[in-house]
PDB file of N, CA and C in Angstrom:
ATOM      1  N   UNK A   1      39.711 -26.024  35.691  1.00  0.00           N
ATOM      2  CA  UNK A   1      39.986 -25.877  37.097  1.00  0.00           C
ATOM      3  C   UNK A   1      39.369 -24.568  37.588  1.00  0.00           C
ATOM      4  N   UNK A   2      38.684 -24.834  38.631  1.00  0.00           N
ATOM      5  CA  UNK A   2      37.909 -23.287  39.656  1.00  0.00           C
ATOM      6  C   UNK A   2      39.274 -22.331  40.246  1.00  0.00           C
ATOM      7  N   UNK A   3      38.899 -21.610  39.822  1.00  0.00           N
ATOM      8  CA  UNK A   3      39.789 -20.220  40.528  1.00  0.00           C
ATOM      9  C   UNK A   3      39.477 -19.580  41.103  1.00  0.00           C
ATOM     10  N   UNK A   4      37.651 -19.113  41.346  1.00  0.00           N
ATOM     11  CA  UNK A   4      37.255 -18.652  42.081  1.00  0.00           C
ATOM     12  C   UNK A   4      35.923 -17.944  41.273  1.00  0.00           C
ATOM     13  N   UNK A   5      35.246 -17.143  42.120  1.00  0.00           N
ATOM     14  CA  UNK A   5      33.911 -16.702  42.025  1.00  0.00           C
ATOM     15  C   UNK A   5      33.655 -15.331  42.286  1.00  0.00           C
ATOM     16  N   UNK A   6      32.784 -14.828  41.367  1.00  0.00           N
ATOM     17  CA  UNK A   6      32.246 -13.435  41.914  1.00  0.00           C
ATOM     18  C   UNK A   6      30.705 -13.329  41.364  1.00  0.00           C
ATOM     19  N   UNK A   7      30.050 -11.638  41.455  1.00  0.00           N
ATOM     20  CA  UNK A   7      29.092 -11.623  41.518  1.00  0.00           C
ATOM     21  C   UNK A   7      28.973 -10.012  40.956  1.00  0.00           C
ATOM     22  N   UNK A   8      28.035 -10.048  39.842  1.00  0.00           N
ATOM     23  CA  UNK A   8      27.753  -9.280  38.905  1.00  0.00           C
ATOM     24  C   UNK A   8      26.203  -8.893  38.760  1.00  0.00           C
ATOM     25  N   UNK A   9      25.957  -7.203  39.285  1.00  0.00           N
ATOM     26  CA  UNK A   9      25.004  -7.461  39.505  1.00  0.00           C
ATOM     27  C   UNK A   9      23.881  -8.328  39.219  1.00  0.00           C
ATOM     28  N   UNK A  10      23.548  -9.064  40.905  1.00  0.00           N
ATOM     29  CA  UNK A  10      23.197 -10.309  41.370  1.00  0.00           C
ATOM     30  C   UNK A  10      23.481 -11.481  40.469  1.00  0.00           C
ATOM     31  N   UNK A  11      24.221 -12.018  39.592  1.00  0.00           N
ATOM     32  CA  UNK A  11      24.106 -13.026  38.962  1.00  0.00           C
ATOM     33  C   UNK A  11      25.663 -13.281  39.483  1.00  0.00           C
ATOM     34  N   UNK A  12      25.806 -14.739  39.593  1.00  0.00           N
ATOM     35  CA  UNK A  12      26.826 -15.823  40.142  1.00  0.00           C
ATOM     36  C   UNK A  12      27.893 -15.799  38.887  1.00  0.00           C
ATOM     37  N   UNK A  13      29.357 -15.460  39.058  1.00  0.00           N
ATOM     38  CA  UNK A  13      30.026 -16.055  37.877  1.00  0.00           C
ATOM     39  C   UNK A  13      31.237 -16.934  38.513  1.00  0.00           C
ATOM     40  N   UNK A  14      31.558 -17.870  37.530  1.00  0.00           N
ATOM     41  CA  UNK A  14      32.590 -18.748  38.139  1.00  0.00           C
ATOM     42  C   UNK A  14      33.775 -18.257  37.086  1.00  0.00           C
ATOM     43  N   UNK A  15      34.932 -18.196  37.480  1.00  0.00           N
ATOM     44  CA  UNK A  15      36.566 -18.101  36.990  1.00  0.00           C
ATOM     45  C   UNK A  15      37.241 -19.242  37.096  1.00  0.00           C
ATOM     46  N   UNK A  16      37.248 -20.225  35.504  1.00  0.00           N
ATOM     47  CA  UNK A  16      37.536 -20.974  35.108  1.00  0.00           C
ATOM     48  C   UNK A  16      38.800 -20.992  34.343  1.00  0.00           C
ATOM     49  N   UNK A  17      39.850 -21.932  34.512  1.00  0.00           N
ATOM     50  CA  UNK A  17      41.270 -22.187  33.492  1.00  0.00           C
ATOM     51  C   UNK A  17      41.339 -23.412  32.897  1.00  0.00           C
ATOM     52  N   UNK A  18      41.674 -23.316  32.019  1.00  0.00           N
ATOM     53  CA  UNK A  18      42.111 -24.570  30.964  1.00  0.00           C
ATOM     54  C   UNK A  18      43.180 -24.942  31.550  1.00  0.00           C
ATOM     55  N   UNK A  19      44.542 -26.320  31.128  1.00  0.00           N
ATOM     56  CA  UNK A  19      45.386 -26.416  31.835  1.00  0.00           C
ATOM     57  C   UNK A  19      46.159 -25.764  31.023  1.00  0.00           C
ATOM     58  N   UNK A  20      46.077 -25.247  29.499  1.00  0.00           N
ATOM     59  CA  UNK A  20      46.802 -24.657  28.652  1.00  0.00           C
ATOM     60  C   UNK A  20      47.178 -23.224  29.832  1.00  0.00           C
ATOM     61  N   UNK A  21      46.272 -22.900  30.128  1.00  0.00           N
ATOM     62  CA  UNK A  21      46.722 -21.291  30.628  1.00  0.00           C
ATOM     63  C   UNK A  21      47.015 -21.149  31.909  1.00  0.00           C
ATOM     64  N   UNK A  22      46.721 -22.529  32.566  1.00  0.00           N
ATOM     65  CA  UNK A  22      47.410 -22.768  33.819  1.00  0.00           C
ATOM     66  C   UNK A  22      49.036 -22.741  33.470  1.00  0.00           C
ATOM     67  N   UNK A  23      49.666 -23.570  32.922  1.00  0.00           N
ATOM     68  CA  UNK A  23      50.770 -24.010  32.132  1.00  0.00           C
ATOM     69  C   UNK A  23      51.314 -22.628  32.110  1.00  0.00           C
ATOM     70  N   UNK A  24      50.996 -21.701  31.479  1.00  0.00           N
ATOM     71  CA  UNK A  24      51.210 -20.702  30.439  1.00  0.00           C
ATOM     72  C   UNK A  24      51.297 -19.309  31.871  1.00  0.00           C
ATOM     73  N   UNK A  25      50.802 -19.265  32.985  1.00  0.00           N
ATOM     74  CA  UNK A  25      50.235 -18.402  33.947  1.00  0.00           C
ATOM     75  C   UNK A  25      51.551 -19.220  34.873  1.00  0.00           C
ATOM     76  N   UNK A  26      52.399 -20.138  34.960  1.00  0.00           N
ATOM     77  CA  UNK A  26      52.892 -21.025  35.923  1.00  0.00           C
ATOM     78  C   UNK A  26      54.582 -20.585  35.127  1.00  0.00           C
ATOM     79  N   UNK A  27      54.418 -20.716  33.865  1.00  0.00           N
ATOM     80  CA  UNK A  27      55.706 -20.689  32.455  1.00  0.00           C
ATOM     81  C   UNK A  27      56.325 -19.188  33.144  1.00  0.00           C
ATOM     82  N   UNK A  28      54.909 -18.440  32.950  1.00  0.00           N
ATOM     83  CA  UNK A  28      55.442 -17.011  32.933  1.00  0.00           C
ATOM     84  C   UNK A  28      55.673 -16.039  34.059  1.00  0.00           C
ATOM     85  N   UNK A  29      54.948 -16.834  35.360  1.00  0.00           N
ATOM     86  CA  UNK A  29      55.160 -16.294  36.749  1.00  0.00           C
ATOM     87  C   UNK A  29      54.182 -14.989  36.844  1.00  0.00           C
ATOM     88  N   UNK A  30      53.006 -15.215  36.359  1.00  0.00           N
ATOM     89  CA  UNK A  30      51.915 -14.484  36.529  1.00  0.00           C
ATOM     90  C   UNK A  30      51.096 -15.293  37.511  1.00  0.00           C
ATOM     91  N   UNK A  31      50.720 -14.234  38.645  1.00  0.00           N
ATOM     92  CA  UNK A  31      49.999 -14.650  39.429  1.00  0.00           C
ATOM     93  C   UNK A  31      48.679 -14.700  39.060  1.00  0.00           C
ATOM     94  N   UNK A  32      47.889 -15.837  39.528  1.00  0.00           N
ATOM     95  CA  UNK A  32      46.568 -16.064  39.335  1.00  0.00           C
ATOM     96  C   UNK A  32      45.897 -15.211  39.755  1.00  0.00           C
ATOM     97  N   UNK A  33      46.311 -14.401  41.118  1.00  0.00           N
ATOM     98  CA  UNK A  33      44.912 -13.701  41.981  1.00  0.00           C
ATOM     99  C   UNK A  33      45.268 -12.405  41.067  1.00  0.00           C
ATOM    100  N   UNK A  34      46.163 -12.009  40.135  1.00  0.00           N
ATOM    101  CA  UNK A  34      46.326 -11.067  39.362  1.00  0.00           C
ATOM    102  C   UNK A  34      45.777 -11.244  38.077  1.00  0.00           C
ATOM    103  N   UNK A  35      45.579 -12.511  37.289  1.00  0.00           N
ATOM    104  CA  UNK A  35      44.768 -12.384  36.329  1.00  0.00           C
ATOM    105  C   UNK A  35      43.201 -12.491  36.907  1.00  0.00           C
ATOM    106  N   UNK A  36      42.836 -13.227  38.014  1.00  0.00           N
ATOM    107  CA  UNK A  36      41.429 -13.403  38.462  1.00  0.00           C
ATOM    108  C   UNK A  36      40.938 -11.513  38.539  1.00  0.00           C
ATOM    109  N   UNK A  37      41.977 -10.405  38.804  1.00  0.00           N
ATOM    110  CA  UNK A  37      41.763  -9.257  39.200  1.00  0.00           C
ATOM    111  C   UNK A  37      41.487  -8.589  38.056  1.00  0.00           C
ATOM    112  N   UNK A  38      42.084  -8.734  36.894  1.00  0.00           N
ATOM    113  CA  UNK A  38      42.103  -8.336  35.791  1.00  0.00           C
ATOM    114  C   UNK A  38      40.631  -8.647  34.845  1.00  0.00           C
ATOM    115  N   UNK A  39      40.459 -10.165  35.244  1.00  0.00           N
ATOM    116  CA  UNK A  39      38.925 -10.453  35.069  1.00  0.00           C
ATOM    117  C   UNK A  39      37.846  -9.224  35.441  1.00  0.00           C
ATOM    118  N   UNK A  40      37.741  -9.507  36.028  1.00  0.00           N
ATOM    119  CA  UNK A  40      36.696  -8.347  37.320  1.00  0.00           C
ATOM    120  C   UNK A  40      36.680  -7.116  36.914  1.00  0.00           C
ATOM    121  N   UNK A  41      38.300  -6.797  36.802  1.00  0.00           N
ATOM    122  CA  UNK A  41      37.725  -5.587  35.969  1.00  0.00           C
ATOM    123  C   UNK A  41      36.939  -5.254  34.566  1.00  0.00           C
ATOM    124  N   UNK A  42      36.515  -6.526  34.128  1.00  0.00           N
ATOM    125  CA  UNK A  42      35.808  -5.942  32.804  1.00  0.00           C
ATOM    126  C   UNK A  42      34.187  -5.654  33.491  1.00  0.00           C
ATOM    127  N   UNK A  43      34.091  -5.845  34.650  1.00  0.00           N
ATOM    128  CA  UNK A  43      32.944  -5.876  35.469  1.00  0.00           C
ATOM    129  C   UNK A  43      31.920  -6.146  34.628  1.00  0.00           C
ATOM    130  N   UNK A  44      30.409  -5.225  34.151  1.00  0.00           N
ATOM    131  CA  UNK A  44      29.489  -5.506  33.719  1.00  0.00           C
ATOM    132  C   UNK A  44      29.092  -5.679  32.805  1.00  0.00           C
ATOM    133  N   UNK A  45      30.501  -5.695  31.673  1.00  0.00           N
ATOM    134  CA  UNK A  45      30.316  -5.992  30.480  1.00  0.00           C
ATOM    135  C   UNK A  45      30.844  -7.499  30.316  1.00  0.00           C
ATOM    136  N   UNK A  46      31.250  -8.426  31.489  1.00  0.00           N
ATOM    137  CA  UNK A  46      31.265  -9.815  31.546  1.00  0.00           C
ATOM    138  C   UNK A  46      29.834 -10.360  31.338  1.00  0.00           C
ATOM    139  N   UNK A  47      28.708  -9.693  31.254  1.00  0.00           N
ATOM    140  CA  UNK A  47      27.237  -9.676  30.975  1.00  0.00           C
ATOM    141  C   UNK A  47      27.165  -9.480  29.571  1.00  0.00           C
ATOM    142  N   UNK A  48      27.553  -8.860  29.151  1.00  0.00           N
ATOM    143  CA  UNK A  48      27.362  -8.786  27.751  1.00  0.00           C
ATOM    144  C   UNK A  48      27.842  -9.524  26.837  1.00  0.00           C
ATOM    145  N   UNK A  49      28.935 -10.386  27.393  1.00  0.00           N
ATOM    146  CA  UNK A  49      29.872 -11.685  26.713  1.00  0.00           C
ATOM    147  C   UNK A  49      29.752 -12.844  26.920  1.00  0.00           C
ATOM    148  N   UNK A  50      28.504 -12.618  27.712  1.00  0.00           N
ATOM    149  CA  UNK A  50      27.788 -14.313  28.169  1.00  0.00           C
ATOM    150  C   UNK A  50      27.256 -15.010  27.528  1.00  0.00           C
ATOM    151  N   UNK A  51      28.070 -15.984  26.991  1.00  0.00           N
ATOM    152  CA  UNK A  51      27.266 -17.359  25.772  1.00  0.00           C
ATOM    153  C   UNK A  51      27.264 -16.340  24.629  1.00  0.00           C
ATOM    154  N   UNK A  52      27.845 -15.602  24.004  1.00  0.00           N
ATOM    155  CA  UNK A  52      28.380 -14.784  22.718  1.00  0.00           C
ATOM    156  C   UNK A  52      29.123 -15.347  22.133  1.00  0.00           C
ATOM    157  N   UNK A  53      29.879 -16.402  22.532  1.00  0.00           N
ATOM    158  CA  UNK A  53      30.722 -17.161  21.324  1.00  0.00           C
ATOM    159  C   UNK A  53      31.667 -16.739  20.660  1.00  0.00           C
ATOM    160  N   UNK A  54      32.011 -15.598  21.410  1.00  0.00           N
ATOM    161  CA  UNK A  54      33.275 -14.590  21.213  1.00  0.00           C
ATOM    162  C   UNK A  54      34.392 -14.744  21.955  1.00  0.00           C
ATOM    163  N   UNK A  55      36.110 -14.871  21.490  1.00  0.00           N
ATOM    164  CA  UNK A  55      36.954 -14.916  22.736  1.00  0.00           C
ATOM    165  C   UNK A  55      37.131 -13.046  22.875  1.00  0.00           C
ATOM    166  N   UNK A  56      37.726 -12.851  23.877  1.00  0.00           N
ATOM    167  CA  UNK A  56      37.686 -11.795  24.369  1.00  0.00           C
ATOM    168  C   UNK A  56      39.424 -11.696  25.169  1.00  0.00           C
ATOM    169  N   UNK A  57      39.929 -10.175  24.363  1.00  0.00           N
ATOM    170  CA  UNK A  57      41.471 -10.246  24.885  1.00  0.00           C
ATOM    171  C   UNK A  57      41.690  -8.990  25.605  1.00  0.00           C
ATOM    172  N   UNK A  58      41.716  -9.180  27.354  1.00  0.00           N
ATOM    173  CA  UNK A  58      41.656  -8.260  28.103  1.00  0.00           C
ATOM    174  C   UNK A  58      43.242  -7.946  28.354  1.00  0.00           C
ATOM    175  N   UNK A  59      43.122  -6.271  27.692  1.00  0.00           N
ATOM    176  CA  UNK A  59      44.943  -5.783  27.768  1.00  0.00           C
ATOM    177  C   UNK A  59      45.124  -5.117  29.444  1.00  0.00           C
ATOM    178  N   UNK A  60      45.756  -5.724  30.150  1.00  0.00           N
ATOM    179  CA  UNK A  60      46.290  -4.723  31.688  1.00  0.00           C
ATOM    180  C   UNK A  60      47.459  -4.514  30.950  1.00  0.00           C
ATOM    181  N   UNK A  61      47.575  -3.089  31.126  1.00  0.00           N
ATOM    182  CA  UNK A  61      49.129  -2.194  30.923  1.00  0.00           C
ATOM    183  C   UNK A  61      49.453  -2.098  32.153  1.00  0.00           C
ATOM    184  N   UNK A  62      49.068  -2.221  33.457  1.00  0.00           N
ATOM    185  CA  UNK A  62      49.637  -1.944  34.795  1.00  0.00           C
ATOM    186  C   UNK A  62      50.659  -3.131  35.078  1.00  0.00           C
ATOM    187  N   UNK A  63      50.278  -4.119  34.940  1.00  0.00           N
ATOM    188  CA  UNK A  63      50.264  -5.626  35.286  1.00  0.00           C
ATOM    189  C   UNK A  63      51.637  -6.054  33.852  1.00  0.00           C
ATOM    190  N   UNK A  64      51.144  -5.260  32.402  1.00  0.00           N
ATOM    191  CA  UNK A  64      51.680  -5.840  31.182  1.00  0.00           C
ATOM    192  C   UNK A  64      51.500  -7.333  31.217  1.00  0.00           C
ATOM    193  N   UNK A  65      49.911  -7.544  30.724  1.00  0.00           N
ATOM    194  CA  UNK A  65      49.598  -9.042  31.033  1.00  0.00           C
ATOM    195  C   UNK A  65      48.410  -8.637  29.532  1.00  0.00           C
ATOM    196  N   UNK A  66      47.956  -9.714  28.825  1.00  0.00           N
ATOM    197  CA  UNK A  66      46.710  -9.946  27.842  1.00  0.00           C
ATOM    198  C   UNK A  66      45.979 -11.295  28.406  1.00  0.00           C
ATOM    199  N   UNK A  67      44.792 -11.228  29.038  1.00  0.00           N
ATOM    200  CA  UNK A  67      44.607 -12.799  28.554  1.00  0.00           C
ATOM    201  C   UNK A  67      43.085 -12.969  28.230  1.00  0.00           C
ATOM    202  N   UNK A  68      43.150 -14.313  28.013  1.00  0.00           N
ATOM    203  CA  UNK A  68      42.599 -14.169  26.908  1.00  0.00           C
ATOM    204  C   UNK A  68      41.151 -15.317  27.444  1.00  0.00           C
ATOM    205  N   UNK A  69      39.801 -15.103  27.133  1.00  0.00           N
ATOM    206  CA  UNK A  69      39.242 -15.505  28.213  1.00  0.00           C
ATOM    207  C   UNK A  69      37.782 -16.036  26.827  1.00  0.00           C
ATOM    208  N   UNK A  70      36.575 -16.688  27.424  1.00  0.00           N
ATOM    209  CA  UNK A  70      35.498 -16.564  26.817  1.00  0.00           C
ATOM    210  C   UNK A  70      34.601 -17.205  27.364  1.00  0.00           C
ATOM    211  N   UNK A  71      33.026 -16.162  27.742  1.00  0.00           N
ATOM    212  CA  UNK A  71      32.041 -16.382  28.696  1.00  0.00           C
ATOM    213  C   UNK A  71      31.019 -17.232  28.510  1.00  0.00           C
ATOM    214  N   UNK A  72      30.858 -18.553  29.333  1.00  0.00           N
ATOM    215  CA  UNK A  72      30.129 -19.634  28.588  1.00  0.00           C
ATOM    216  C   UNK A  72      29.440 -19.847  30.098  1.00  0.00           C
ATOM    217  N   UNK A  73      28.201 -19.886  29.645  1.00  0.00           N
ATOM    218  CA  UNK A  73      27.010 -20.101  30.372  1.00  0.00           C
ATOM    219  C   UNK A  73      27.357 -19.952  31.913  1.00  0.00           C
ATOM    220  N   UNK A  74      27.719 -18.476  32.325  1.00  0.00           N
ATOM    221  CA  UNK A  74      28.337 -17.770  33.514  1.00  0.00           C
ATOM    222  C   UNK A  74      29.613 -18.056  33.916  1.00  0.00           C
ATOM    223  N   UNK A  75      30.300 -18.709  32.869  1.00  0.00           N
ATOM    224  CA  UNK A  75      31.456 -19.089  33.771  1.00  0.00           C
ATOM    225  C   UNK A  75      32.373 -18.740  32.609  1.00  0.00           C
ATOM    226  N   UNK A  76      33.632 -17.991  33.365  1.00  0.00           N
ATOM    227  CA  UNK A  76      34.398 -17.172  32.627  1.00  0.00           C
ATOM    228  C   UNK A  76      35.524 -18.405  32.202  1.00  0.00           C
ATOM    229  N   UNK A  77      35.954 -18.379  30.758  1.00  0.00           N
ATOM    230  CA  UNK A  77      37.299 -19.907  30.832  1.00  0.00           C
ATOM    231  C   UNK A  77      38.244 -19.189  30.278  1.00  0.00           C
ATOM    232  N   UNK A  78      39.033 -18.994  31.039  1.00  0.00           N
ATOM    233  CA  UNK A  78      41.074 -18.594  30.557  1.00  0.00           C
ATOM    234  C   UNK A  78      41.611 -19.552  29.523  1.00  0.00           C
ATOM    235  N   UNK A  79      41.569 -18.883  28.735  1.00  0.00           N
ATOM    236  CA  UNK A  79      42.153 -19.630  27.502  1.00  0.00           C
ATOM    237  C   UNK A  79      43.670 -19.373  27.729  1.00  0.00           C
ATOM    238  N   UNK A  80      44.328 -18.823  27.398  1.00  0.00           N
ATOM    239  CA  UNK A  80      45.666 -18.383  28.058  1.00  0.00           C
ATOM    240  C   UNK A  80      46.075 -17.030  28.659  1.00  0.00           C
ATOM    241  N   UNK A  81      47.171 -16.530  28.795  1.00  0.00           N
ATOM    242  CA  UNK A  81      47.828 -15.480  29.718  1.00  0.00           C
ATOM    243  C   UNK A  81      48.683 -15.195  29.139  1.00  0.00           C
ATOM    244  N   UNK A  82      49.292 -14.105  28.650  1.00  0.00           N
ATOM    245  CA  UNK A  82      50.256 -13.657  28.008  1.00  0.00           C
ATOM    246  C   UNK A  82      51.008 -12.635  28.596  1.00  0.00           C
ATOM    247  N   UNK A  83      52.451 -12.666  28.560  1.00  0.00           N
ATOM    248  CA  UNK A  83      53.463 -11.322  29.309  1.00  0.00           C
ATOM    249  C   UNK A  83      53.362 -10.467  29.057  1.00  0.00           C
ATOM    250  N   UNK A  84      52.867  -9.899  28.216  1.00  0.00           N
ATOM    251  CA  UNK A  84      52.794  -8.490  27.789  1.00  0.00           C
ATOM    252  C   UNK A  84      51.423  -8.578  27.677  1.00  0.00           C
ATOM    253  N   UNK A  85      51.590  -6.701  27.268  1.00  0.00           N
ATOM    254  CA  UNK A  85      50.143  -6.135  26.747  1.00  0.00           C
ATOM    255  C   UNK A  85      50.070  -6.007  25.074  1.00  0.00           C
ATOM    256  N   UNK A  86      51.091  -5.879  25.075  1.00  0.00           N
ATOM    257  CA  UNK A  86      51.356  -5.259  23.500  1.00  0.00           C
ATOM    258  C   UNK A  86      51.453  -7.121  22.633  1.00  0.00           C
ATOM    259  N   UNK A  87      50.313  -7.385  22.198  1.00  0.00           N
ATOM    260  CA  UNK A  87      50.080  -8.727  21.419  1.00  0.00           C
ATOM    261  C   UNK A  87      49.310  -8.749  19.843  1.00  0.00           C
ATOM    262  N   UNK A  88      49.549  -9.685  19.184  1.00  0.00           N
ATOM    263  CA  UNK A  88      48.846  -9.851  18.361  1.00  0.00           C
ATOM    264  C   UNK A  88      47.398 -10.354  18.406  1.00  0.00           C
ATOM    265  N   UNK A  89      46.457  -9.459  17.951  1.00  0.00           N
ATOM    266  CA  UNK A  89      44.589 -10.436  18.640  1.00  0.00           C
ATOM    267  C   UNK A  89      44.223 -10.681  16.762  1.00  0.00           C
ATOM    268  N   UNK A  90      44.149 -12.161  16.967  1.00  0.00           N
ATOM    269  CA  UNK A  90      44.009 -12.444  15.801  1.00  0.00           C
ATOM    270  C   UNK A  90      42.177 -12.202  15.349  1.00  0.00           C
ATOM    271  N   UNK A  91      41.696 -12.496  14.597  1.00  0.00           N
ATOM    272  CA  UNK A  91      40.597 -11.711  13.379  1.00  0.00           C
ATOM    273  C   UNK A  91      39.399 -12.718  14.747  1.00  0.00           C
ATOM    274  N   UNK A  92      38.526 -11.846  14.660  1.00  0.00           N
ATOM    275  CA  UNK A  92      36.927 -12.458  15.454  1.00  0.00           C
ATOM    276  C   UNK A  92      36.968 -12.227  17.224  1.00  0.00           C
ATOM    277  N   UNK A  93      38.580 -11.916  17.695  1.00  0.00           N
ATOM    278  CA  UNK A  93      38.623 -12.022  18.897  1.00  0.00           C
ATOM    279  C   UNK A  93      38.765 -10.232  19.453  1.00  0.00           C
ATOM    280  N   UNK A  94      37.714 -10.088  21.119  1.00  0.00           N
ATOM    281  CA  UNK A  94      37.394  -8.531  20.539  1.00  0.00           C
ATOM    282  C   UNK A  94      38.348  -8.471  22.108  1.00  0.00           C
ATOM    283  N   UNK A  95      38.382  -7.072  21.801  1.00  0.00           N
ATOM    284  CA  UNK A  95      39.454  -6.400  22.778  1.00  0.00           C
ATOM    285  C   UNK A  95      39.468  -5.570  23.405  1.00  0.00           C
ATOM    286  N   UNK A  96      39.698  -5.697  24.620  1.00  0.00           N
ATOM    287  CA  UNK A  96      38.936  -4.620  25.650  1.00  0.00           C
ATOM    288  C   UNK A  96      40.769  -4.668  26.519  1.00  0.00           C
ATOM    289  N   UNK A  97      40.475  -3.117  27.389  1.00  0.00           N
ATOM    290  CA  UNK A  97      41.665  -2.645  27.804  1.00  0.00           C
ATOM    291  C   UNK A  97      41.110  -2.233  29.322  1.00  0.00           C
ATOM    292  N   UNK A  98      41.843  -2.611  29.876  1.00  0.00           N
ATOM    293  CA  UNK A  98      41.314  -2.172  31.253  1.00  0.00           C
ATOM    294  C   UNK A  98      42.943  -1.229  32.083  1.00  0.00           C
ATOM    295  N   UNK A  99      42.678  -0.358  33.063  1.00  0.00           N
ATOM    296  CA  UNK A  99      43.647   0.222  33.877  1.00  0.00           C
ATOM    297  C   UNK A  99      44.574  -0.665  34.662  1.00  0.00           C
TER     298      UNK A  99
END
């Protein structure tokens, strides 16, 4: 499902959810336009995770949210959303922390 869109220098990205993390973002009463925000902030290193084949677990301590995302041919897919920051990131999945 589309969540919405942004733009990195000049290149188009789309913000994509599974229904797992829809589910999981709906369970836990995390707002979407708050994980879509949390996205964004990894700003230009969403370039560097493009078609890498890596999941990627973005910690907000402001928010106390992890989720958990991976960049496939410009389009970002939410794997799930988690309540906290403080999580287990299991082995291959890399981890970035944003404000």
């Amino acid at each position: 499902m589309l969540l919405g869109e942004f733009e990195i220098i000049n290149k188009d990205f789309r913000i994509e959810s599974t229904t797992h993390a829809l589910q999981r973002m709906e369970e836990r009463r995390i707002d979407q336009q708050v994980v879509k925000e949390v996205i964004k902030g990894l700003d230009y290193k969403v370039l560097l995770y493009n078609n890498s084949g890596e999941e990627i677990a973005i910690i907000d301590q402001e928010h106390d949210i992890a989720v958990i995302i991976e960049v496939r041919l410009n389009k970002v897919v939410i794997i799930t959303v988690i309540d906290k920051a403080n999580i287990h990131i299991k082995d291959g999945t890399r981890l970035e922390k944003i404000a």
